[in-house]
Protein backbone atom coordinates (compact mmCIF):
# COMPACT_ATOMS: atom_id res chain seq x y z
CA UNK A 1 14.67 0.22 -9.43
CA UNK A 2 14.44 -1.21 -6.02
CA UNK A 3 11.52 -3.33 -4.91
CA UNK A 4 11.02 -5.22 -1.77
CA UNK A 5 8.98 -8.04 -3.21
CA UNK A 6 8.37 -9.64 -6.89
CA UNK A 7 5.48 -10.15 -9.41
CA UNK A 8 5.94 -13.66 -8.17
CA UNK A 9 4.97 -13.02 -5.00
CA UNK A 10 1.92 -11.31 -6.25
CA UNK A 11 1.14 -13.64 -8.22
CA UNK A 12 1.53 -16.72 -5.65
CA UNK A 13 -1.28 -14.76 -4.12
CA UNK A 14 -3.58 -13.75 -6.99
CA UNK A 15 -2.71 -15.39 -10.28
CA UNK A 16 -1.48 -12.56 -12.30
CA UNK A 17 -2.12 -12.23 -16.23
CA UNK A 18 0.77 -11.85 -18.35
CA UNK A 19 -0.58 -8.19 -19.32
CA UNK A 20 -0.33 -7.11 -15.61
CA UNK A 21 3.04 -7.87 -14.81
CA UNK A 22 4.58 -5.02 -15.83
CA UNK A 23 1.76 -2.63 -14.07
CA UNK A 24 2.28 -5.56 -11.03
CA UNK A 25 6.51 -4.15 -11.61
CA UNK A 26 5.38 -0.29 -11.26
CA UNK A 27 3.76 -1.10 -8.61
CA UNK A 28 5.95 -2.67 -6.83
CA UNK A 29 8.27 0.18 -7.66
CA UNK A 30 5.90 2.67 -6.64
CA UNK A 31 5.24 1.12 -3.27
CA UNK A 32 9.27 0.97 -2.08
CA UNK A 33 9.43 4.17 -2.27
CA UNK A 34 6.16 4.53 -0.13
CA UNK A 35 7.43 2.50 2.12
CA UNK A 36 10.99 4.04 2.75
CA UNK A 37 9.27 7.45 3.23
CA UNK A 38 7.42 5.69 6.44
CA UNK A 39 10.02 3.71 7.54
CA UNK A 40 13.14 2.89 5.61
CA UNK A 41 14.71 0.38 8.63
CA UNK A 42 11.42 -1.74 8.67
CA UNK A 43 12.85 -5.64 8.45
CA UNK A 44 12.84 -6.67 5.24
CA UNK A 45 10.06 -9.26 5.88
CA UNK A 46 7.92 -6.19 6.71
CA UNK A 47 8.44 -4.35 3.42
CA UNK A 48 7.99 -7.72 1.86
CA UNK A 49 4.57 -8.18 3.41
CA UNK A 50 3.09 -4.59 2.96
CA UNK A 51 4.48 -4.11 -0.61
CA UNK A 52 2.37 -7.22 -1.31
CA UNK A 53 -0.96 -5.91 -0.15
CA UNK A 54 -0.23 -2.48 -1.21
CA UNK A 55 -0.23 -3.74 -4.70
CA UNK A 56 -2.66 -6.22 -4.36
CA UNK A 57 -5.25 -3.70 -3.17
CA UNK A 58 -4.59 -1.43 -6.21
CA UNK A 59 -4.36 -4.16 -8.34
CA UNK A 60 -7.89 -5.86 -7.38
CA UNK A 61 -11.32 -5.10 -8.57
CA UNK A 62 -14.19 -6.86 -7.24
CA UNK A 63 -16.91 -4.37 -8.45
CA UNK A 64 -16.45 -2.61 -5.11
CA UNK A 65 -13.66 -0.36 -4.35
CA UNK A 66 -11.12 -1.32 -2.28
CA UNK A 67 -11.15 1.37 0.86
CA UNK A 68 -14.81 2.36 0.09
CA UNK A 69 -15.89 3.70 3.08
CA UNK A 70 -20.03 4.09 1.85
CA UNK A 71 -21.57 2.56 -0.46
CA UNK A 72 -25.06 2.63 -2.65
CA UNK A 73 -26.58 0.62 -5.09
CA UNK A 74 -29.97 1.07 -7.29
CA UNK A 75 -31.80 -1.38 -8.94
CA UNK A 76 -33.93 -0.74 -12.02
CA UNK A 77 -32.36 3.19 -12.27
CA UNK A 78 -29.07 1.74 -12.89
CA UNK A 79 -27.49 4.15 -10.28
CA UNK A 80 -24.37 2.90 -7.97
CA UNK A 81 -22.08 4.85 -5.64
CA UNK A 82 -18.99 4.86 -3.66
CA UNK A 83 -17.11 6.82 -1.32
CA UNK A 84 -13.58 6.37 -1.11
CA UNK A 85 -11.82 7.15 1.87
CA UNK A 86 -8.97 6.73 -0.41
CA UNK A 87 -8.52 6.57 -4.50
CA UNK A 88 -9.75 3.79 -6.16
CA UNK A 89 -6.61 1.85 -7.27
CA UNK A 90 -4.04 3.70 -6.09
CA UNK A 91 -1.15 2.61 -3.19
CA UNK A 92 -1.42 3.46 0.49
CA UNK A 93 -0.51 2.33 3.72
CA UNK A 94 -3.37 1.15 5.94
CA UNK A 95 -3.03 1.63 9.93
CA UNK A 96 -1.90 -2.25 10.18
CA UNK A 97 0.74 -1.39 7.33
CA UNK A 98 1.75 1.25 9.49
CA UNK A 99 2.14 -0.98 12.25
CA UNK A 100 3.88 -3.53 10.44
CA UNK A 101 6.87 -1.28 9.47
CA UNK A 102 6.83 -0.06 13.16
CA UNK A 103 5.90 3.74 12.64
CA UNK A 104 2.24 3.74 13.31
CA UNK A 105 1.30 5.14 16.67
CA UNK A 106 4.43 6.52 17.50
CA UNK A 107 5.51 9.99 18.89
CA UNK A 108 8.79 10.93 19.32
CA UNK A 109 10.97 13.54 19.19
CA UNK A 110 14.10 13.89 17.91
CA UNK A 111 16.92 16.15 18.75
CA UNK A 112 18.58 17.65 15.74
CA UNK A 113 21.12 19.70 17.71
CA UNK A 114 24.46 18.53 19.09
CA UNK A 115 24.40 19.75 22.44
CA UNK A 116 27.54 22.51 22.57
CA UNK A 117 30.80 21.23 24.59
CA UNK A 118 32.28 23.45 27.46
């Protein structure tokens, strides 16, 4: 399957176990195809860039989600919580993705109809 960048570019920017390079491969799978549904023409430098911190973000746990929007922590009750504006480990675009492969902040319209010849 197509992918626009390699484990070894994840790894150049977080040293990668050998047991997450194939999840690091899925990933990168997954995240092509995310990416061609938002904007298959973005230069391939683009692609490169956000397939690398798509995966990155799903692949990273620091003890706090990545996206976590809220957050709460107890002490000596042992609670914690977090509120995800999206899932916890899981690919998406952020806005400066978006902007990256050109198609955030755009409106448009496009005519689907060939205009009839007299």
């Amino acid at each position: 399957m197509m992918t626009y960048a390699t484990c070894d570019d994840i790894d150049v920017r977080r040293n990668l176990q050998d047991d997450e390079r194939n999840r690091c491969q899925a990933l990168l799978e997954d995240a092509a195809v995310i990416i061609d549904a938002y904007n298959k023409k973005a230069p391939d430098e683009a692609k490169k860039l956000v397939s690398c911190s798509m995966v990155l973000r799903a692949m990273t746990d620091t003890g706090v989600p990545i996206g976590a929007t809220q957050g709460s922590v107890s002490a000596l009750g042992y609670s914690q919580s977090w509120s995800n504006s999206n899932g916890s480990s899981e690919l998406y675009l952020t806005k400066i993705d978006k902007k990256i492969l050109g198609a955030g902040n755009k409106i448009g319209f496009l005519n689907c109809f060939k205009a009839e010849e007299s």
